[in-house]
Every structure is written in structure tokens, then in C-alpha cells.
C-alpha atoms as a PDB file:
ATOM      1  CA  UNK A   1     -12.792 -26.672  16.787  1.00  0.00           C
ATOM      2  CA  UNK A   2     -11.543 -28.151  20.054  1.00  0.00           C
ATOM      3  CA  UNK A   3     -10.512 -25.253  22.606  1.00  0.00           C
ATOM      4  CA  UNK A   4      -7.932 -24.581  24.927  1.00  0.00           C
ATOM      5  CA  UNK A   5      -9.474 -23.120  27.975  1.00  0.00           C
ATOM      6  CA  UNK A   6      -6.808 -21.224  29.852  1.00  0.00           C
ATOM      7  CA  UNK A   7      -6.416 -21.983  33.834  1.00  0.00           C
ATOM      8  CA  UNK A   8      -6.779 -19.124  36.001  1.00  0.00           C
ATOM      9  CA  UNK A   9      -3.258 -18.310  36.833  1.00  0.00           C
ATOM     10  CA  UNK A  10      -4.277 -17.949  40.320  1.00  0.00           C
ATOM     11  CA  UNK A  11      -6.098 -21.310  40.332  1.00  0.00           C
ATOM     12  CA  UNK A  12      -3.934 -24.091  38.227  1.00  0.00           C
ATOM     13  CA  UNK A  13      -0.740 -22.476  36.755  1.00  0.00           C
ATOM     14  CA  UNK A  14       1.509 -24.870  35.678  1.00  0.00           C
ATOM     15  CA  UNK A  15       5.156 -24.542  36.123  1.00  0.00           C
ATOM     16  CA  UNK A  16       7.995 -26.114  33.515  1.00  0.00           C
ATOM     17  CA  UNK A  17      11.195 -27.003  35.671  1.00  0.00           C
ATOM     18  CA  UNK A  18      13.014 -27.826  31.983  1.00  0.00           C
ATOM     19  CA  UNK A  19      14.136 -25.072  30.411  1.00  0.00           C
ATOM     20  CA  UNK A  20      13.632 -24.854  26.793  1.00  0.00           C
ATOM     21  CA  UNK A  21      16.527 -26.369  24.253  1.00  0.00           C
ATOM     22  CA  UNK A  22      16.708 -28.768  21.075  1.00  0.00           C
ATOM     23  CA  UNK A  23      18.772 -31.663  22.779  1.00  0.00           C
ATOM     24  CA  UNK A  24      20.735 -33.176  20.150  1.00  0.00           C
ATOM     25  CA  UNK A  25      21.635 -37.192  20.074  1.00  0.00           C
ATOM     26  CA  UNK A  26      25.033 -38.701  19.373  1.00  0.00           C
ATOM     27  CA  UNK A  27      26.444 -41.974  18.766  1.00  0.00           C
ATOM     28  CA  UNK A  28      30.340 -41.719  19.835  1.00  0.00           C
ATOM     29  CA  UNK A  29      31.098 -45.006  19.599  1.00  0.00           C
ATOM     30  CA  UNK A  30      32.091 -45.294  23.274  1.00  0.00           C
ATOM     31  CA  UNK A  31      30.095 -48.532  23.896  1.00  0.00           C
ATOM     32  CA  UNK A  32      28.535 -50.777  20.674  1.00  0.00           C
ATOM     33  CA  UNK A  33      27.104 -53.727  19.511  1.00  0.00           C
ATOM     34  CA  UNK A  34      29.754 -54.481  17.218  1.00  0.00           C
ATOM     35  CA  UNK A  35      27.899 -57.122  13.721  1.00  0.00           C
ATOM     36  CA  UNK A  36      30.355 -55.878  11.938  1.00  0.00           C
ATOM     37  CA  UNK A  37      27.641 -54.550   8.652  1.00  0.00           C
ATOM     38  CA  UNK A  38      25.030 -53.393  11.510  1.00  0.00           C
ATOM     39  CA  UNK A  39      27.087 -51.496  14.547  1.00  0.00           C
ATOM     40  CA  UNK A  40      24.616 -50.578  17.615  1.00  0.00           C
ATOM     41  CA  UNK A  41      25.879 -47.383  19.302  1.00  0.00           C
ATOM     42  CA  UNK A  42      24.782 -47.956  23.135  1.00  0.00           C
ATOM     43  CA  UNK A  43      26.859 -44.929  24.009  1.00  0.00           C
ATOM     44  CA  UNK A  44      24.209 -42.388  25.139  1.00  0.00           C
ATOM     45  CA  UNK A  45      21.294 -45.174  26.615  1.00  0.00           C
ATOM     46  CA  UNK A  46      20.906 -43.219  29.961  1.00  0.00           C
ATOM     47  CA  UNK A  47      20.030 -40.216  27.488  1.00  0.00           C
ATOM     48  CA  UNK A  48      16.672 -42.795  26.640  1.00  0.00           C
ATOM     49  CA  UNK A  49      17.818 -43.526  23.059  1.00  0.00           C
ATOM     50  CA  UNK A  50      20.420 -45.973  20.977  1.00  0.00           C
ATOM     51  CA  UNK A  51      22.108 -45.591  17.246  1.00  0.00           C
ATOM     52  CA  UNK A  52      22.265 -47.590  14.506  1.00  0.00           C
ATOM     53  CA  UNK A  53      24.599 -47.629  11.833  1.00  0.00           C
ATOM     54  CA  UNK A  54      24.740 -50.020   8.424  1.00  0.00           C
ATOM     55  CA  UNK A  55      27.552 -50.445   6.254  1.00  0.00           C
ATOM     56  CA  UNK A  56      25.608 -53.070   4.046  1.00  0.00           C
ATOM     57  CA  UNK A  57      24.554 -53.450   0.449  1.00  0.00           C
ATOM     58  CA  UNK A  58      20.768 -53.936   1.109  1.00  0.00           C
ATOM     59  CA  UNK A  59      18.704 -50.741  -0.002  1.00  0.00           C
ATOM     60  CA  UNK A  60      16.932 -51.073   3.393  1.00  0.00           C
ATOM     61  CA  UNK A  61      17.097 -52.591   7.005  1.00  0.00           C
ATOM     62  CA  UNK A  62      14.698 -53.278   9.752  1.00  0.00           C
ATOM     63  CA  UNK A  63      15.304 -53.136  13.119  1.00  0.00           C
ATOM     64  CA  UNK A  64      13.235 -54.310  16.085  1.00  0.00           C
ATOM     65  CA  UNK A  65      13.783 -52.955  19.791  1.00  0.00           C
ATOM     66  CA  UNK A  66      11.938 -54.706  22.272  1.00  0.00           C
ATOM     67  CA  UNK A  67      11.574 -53.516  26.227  1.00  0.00           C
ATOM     68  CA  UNK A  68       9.580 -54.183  28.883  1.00  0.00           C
ATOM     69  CA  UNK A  69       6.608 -56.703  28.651  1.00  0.00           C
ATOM     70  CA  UNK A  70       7.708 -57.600  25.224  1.00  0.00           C
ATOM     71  CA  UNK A  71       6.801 -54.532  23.677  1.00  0.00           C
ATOM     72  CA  UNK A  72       8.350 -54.629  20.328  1.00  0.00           C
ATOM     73  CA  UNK A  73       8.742 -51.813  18.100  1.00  0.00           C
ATOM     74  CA  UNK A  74       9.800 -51.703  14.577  1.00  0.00           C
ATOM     75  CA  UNK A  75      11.563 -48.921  12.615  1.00  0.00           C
ATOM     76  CA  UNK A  76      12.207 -49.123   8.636  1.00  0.00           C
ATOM     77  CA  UNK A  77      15.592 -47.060   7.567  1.00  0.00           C
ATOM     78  CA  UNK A  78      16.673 -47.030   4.034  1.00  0.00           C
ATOM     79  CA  UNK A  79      20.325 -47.066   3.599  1.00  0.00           C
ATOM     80  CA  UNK A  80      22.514 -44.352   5.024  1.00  0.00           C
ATOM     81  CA  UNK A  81      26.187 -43.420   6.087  1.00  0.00           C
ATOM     82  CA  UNK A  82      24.549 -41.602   9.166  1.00  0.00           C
ATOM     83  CA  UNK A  83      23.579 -42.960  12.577  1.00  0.00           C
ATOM     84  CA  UNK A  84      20.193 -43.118  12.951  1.00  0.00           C
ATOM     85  CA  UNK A  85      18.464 -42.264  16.203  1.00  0.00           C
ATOM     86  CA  UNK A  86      15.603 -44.769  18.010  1.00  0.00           C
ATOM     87  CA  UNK A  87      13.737 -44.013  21.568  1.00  0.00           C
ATOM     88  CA  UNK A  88      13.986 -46.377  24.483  1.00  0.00           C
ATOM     89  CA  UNK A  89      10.263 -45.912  25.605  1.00  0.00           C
ATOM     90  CA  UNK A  90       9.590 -48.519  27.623  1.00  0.00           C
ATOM     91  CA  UNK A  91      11.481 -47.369  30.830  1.00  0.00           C
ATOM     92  CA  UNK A  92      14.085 -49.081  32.748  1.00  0.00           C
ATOM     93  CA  UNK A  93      15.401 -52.230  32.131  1.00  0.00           C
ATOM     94  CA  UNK A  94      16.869 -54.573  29.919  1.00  0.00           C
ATOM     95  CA  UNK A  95      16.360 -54.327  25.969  1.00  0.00           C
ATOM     96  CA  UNK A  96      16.871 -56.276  23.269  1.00  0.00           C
ATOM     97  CA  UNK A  97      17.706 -55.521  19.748  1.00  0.00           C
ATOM     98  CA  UNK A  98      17.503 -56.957  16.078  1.00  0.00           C
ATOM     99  CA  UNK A  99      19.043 -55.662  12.582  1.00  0.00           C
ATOM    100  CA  UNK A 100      17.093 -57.605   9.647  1.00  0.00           C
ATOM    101  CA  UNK A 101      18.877 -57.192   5.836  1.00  0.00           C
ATOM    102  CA  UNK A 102      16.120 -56.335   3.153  1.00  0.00           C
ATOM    103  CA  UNK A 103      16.756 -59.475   0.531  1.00  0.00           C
ATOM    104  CA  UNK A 104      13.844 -58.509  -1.666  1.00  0.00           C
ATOM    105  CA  UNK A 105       9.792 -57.099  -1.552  1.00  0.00           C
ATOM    106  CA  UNK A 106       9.009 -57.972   2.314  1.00  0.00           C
ATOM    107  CA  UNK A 107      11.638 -60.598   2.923  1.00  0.00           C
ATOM    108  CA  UNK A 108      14.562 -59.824   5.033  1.00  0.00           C
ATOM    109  CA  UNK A 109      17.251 -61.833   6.585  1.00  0.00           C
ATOM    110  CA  UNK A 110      18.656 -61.700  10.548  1.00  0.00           C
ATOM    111  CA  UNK A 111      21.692 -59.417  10.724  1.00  0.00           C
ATOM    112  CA  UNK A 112      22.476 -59.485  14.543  1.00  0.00           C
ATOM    113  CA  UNK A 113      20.230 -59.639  17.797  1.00  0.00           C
ATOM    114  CA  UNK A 114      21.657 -58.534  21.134  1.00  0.00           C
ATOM    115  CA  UNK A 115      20.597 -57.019  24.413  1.00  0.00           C
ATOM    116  CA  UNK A 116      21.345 -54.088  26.587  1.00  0.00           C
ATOM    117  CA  UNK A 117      20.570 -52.620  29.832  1.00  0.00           C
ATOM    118  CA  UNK A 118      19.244 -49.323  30.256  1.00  0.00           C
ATOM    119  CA  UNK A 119      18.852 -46.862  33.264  1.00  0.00           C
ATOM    120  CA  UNK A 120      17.766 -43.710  32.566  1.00  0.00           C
ATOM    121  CA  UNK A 121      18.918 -40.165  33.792  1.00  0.00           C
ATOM    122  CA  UNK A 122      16.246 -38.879  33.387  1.00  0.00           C
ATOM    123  CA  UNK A 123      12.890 -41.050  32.255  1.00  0.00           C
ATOM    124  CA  UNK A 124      11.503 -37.856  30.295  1.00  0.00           C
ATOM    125  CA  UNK A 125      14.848 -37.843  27.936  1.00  0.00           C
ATOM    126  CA  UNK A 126      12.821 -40.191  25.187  1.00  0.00           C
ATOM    127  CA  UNK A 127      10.191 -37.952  25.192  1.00  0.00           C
ATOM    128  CA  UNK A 128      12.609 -35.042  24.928  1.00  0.00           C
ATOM    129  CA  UNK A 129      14.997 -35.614  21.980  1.00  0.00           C
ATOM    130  CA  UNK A 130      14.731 -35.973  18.340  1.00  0.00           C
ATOM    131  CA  UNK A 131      13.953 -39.250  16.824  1.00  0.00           C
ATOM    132  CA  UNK A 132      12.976 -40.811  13.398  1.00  0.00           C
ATOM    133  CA  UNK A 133       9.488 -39.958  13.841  1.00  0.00           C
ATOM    134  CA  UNK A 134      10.034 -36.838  14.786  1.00  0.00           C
ATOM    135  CA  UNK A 135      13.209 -35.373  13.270  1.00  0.00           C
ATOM    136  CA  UNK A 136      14.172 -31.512  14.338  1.00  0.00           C
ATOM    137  CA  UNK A 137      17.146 -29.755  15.260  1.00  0.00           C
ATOM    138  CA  UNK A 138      17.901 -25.959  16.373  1.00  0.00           C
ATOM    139  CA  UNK A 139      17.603 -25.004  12.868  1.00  0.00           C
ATOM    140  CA  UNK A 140      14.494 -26.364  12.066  1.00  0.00           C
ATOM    141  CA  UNK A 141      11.727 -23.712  11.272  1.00  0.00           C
ATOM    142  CA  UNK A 142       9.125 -25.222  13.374  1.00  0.00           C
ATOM    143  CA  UNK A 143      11.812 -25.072  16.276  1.00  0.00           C
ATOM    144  CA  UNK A 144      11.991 -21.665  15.918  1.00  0.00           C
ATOM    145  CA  UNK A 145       8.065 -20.841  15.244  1.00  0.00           C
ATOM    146  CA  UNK A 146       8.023 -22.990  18.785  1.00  0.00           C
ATOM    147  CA  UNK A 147      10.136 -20.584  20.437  1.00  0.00           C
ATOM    148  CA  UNK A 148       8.472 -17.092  19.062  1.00  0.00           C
ATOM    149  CA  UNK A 149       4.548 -18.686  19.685  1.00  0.00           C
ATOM    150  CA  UNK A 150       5.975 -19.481  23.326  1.00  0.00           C
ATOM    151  CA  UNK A 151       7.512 -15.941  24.127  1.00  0.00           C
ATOM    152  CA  UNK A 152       6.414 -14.240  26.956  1.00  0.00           C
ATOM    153  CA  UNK A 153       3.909 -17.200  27.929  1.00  0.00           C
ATOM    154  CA  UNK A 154       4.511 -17.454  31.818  1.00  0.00           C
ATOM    155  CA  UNK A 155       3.990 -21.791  32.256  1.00  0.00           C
ATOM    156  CA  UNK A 156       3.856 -24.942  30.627  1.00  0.00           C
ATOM    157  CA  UNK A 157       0.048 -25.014  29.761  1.00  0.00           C
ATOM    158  CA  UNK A 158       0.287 -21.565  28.415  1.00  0.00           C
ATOM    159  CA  UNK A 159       2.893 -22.638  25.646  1.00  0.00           C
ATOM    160  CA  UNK A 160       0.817 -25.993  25.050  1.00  0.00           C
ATOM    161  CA  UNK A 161      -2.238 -24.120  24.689  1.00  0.00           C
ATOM    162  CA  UNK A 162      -0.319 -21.277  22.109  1.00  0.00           C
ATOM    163  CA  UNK A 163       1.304 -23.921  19.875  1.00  0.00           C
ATOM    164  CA  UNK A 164      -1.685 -25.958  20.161  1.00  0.00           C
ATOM    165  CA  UNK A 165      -3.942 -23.891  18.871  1.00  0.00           C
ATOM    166  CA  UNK A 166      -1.399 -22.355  15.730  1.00  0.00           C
ATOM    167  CA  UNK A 167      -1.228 -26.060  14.516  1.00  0.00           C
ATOM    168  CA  UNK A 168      -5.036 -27.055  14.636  1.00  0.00           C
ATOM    169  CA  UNK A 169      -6.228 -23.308  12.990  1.00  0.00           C
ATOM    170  CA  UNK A 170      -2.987 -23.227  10.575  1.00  0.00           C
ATOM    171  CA  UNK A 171      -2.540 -27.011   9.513  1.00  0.00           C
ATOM    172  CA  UNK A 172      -5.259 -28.752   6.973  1.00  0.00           C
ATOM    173  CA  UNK A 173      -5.841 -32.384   6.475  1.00  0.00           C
ATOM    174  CA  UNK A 174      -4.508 -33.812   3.407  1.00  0.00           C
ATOM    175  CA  UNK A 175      -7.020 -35.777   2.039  1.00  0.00           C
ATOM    176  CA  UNK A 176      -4.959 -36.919  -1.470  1.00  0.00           C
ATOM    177  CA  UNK A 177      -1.823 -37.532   0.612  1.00  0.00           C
ATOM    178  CA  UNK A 178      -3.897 -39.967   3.045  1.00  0.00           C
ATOM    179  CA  UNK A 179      -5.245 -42.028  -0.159  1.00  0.00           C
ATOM    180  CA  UNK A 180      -1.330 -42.245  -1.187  1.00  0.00           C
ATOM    181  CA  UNK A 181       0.518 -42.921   1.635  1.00  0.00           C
ATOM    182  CA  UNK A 182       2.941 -44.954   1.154  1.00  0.00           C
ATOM    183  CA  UNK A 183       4.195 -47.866   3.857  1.00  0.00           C
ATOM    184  CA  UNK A 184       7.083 -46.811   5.860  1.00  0.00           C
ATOM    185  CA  UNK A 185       5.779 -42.935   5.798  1.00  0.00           C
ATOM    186  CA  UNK A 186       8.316 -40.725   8.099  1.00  0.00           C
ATOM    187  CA  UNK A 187       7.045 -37.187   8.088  1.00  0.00           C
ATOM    188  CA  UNK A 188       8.858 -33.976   7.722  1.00  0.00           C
ATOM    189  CA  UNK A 189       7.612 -31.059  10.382  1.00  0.00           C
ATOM    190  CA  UNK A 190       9.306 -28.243   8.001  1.00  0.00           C
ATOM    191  CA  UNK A 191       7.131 -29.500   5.253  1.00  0.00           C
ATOM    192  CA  UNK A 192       4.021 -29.894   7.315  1.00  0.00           C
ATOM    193  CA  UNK A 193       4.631 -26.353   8.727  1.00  0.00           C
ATOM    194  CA  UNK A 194       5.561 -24.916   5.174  1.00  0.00           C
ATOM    195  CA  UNK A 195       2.517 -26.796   3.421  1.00  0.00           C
ATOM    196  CA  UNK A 196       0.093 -26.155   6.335  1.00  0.00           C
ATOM    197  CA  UNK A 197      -1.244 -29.418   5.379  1.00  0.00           C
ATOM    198  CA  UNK A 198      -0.815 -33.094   6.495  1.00  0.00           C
ATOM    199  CA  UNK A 199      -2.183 -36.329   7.675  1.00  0.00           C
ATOM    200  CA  UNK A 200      -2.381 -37.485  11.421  1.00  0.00           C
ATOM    201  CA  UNK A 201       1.284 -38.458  11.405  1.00  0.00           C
ATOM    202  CA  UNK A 202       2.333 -34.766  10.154  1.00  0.00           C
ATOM    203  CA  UNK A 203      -0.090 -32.904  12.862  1.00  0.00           C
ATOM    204  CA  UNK A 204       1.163 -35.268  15.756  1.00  0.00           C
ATOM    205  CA  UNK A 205       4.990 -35.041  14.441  1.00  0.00           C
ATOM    206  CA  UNK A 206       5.085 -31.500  14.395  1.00  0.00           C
ATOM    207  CA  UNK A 207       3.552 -30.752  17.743  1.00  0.00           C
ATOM    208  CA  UNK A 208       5.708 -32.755  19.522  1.00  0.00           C
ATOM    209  CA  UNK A 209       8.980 -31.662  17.913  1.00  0.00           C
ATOM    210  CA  UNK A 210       7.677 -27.961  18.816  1.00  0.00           C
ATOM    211  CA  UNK A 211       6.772 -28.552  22.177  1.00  0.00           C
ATOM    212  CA  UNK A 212       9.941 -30.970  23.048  1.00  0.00           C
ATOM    213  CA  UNK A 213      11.674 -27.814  22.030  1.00  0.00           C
ATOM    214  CA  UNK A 214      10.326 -25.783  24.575  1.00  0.00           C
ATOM    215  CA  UNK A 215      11.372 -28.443  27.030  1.00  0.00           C
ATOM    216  CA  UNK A 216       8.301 -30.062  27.548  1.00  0.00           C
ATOM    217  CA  UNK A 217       7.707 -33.826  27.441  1.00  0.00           C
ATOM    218  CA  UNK A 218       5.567 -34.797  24.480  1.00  0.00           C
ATOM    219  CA  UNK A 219       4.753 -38.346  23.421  1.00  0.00           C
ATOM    220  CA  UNK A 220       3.842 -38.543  19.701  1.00  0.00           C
ATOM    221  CA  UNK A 221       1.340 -42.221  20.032  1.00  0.00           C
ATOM    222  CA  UNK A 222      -0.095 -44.530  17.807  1.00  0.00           C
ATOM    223  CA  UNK A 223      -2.830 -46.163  17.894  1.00  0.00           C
ATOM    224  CA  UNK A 224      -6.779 -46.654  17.123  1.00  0.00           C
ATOM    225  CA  UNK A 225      -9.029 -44.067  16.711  1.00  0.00           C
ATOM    226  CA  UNK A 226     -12.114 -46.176  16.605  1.00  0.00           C
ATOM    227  CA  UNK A 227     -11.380 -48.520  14.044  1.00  0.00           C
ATOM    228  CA  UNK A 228      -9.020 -46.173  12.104  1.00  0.00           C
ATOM    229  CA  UNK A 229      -5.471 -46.015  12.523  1.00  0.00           C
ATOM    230  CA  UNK A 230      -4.153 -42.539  13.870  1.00  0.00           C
ATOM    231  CA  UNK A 231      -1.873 -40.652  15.553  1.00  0.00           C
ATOM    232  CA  UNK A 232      -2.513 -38.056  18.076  1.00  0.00           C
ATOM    233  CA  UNK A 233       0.050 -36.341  21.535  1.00  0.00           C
ATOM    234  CA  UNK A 234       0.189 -36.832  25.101  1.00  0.00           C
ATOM    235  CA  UNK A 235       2.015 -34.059  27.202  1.00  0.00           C
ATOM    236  CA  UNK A 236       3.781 -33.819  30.552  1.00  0.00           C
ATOM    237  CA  UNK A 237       2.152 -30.887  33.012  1.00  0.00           C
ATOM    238  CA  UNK A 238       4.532 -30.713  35.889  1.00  0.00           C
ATOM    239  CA  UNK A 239       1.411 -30.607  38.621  1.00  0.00           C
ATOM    240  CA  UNK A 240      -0.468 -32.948  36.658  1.00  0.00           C
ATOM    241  CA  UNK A 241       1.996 -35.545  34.971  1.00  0.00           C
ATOM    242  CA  UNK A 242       1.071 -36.879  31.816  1.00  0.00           C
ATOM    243  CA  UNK A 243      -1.856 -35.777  30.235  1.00  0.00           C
ATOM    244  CA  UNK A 244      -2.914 -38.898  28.428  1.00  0.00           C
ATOM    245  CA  UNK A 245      -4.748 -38.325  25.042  1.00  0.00           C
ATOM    246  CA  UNK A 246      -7.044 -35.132  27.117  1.00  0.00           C
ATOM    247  CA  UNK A 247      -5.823 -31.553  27.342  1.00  0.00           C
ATOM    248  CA  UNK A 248      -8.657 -29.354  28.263  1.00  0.00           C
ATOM    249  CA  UNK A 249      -8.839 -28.061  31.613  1.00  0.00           C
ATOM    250  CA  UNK A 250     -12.063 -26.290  32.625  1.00  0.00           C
ATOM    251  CA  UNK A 251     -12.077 -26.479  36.155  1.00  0.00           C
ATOM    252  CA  UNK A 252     -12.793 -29.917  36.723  1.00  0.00           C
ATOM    253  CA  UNK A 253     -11.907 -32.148  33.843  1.00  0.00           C
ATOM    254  CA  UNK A 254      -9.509 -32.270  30.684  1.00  0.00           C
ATOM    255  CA  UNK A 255     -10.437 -33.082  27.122  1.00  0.00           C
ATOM    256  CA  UNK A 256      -8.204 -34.995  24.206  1.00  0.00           C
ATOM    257  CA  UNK A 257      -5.329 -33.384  22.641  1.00  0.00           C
ATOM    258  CA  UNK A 258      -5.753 -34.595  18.910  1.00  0.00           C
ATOM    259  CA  UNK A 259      -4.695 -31.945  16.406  1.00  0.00           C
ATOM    260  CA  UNK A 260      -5.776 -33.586  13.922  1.00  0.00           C
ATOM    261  CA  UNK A 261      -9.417 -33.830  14.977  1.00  0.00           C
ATOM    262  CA  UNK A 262      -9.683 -30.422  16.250  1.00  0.00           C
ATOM    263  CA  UNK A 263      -8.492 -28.734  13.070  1.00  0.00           C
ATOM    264  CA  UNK A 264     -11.063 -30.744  10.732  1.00  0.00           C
ATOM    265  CA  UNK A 265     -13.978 -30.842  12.927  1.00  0.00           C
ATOM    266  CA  UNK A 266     -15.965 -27.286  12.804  1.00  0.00           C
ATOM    267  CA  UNK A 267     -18.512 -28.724  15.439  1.00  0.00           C
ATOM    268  CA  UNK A 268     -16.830 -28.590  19.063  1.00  0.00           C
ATOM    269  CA  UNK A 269     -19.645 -30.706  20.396  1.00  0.00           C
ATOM    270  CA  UNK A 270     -19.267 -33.001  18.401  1.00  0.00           C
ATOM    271  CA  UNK A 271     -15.875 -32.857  18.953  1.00  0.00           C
ATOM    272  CA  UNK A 272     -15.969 -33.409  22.138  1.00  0.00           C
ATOM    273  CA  UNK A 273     -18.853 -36.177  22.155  1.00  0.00           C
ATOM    274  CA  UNK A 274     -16.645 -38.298  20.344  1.00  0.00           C
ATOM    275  CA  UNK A 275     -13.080 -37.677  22.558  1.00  0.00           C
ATOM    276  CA  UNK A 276     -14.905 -37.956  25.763  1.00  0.00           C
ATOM    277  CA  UNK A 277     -13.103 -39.692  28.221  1.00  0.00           C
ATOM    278  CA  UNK A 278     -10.918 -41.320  25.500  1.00  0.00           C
ATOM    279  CA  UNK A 279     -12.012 -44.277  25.262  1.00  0.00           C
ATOM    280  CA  UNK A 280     -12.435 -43.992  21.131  1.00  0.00           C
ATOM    281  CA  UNK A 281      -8.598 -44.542  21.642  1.00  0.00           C
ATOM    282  CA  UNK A 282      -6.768 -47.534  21.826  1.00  0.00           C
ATOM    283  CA  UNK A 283      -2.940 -46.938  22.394  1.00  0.00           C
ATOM    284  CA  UNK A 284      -0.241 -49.327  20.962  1.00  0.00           C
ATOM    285  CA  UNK A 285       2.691 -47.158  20.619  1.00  0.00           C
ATOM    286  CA  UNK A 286       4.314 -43.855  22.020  1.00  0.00           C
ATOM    287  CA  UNK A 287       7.412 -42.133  20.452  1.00  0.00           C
END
């Protein structure tokens, strides 16, 4: 199992200038994208996310944001009378947006495509709230397990390392539900926490969800694990900014944060012989 190594507090403590709360999204309907069917809420953009609602008949829609460098990502929502939240990860700038109308199997038709500028308030907010991929609120159980695992823990690594190491010793891989998966898989932290069991996804989801909770920015990222697709974090240390796929600090060098590894791999050397410097990961998205 991969370890945590504390910091000597007199050596690297790490401060958390964010104080921990479950920041909640809205779509007031101050400022939209207006397609009549498909209505983008641009409202709350400086928060570092947008709404979307759909009136339509189709059972589902897709909808493709696209930011800086033409980095496209695409979310799947089945139909619903509620807004549903997206992240603006790509930073500053101008964004563009497109609602597609499910016809039938993987066919779907243009519903509207628009663009909007976006400065942030603060550029940690999409790393901060709630999103599809990771869905949690103040009343969600892994919130609160977040907030008792991180009481009395003095900085920002010491709460990383405590929820860290609950998920990888608590949390088993589900081998049947990785055969199954189905396409379009959103997972559920509550059930991941109440199961103790999930795929990459579920480990990745409900880490970040607990630690945005505690006010620290988490990235939940997608990518390649070799040549398998995975999902693993990326945190924000205050005197070390984003620690990017490595969380181990012994002194002289951090090591991967990858709960999923670390909770099925019983051999820490190997463990760590294949995260190394991180180059077994290839990043294409972050959440």
C-alpha cells in the first residue's frame, strides 16, 4: 500500500488559507444563452462553472464546452427539470458551447452553439465546487466523514494524508462492476463510501468531493494509466501548488496520489516502481 509520510511540522507544514465549506452552484437566470429547448445559465461563470437546462423531448442531450487550445470536453445528461452543473477548467478566456438532441443509438442533432467569456474570481473555484462528476452537497455522508477524518488535523497535508489513507484501506476495487460498466458511467460518492467498493472513477470521485469539502483544491483527471484508461487526483498544497499525479513527501521528493492503485496493490515497491515520476500517466482531462 502506497504511504503517506507525514512532514515534520517543523520542516514542511502546509498551511490551507480556504476554510473548509461545501460551496453550492446556482443557475439564477441572471445572464443565459437563451435556444429556447436548451437555456445556458452563464450567471455564476466567475464562480468557474455554467448551467444547463433542457426542456426537450429527447431522453438525452450532449453538450460540448470547449476552452483554451481547443480543449473540448463532453458531458452526457439524461433528461431532467434541474440545472445541471459543468466546470470551466481551462482558465481564463473565451468558451464556447454546444447542446446536441439525442435522435436515436449514437446519433444526435445540433441544438444551439454559442460562446462566452469567462474571468475567474478565483481560478481554484472549478476545482472547488460540485460538478457532474463529482456530485456532493452539505448533506452528503462522505462530506461529513470529510469533516470528522479532518478534525483536529493542524494543515492541508495533514487532512490529505487522513482522508487519503481512509479511502485506499476502506474502499475495494470492484472487479464485476469494471467488466459492466456501462458508457456514460457518473459515480455516486455515498454509494462508493456505503459499498466500500468501486472502480477508478468511484475512488477518484469520492476523494475529491471529500477533500473540496475541506476547502482544498482537488482535480479529479482522466487519463492513461499505461495503456488503460483511469482516473486518479491532483491536489493544491498552498507552499507547493499543485501536486500533479505525486503526493508523497519524504524529504526530498513526492510520489503519485492514485487511490485506486494504492488500495489494490499490497506491494509498496512495486507500487512505487510503477508511479515513479509519473510518467505511466498520460493526462487528457481534469474535473
Amino acid at each position: 500500500m502506497l504511504s503517506l509520510n507525514g512532514c515534520k511540522k517543523n520542516k514542511q507544514q502546509t498551511t490551507n488559507t480556504r476554510k473548509a465549506e461545501v460551496l453550492t452552484p446556482k443557475a439564477p437566470g441572471d445572464e443565459v444563452l437563451d435556444y429556447g429547448e436548451a437555456v445556458v445559465d452563464i450567471s455564476n461563470v466567475s464562480q468557474g462553472y455554467v448551467a444547463v437546462r433542457y426542456s426537450g423531448n429527447a431522453r438525452k442531450i450532449s453538450i460540448e464546452i470547449t476552452g483554451k487550445k481547443d480543449k473540448t470536453y463532453k458531458y452526457f445528461v439524461n433528461k431532467t427539470k434541474q440545472p445541471v452543473y459543468f466546470p470551466l477548467t481551462c482558465g481564463n478566456g473565451t468558451y464556447q458551447i454546444a447542446v446536441y438532441e439525442n435522435i436515436q443509438g449514437d446519433e444526435y442533432s445540433a441544438l444551439m452553439m454559442d460562446s462566452f467569456d469567462v474571468k475567474l474570481k478565483d481560478r481554484f473555484l472549478p476545482f472547488l465546487y460540485p460538478n457532474q462528476y463529482v456530485e456532493f452537497t452539505s448533506e452528503t455522508k462522505a462530506v461529513k466523514k470529510a469533516k470528522e477524518l479532518a478534525k483536529g488535523k493542524e494543515d492541508a497535508l495533514s487532512i490529505v494524508k487522513s482522508i487519503y489513507h481512509y479511502v485506499v484501506k476502506n474502499i475495494k476495487y470492484d472487479d464485476d462492476k469494471a467488466k459492466n460498466v456501462q458508457k456514460g458511467y457518473l459515480p455516486s460518492v455515498d454509494e462508493t463510501l456505503e459499498t466500500k467498493k468501486g472502480i477508478c472513477f468511484d475512488y477518484a470521485a469520492l476523494m475529491t468531493a471529500m477533500l473540496r469539502s475541506q476547502g482544498i483544491p482537488t482535480k479529479l483527471e482522466i487519463g492513461y494509466s499505461g495503456s488503460v484508461y483511469h482516473a486518479w487526483i491532483s491536489t493544491w498544497l498552498d507552499e507547493k501548488g499543485w501536486i500533479d499525479n505525486i503526493i508523497k513527501f519524504n524529504g526530498k521528493s513526492w510520489e503519485l496520489i492514485d487511490p485506486t492503485l494504492a488500495a489494490n496493490n499490497d506491494n509498496k515497491d512495486d507500487v512505487k516502481e510503477y508511479v515513479g515520476d509519473g510518467d505511466h500517466y498520460a493526462l487528457q482531462y481534469s474535473y
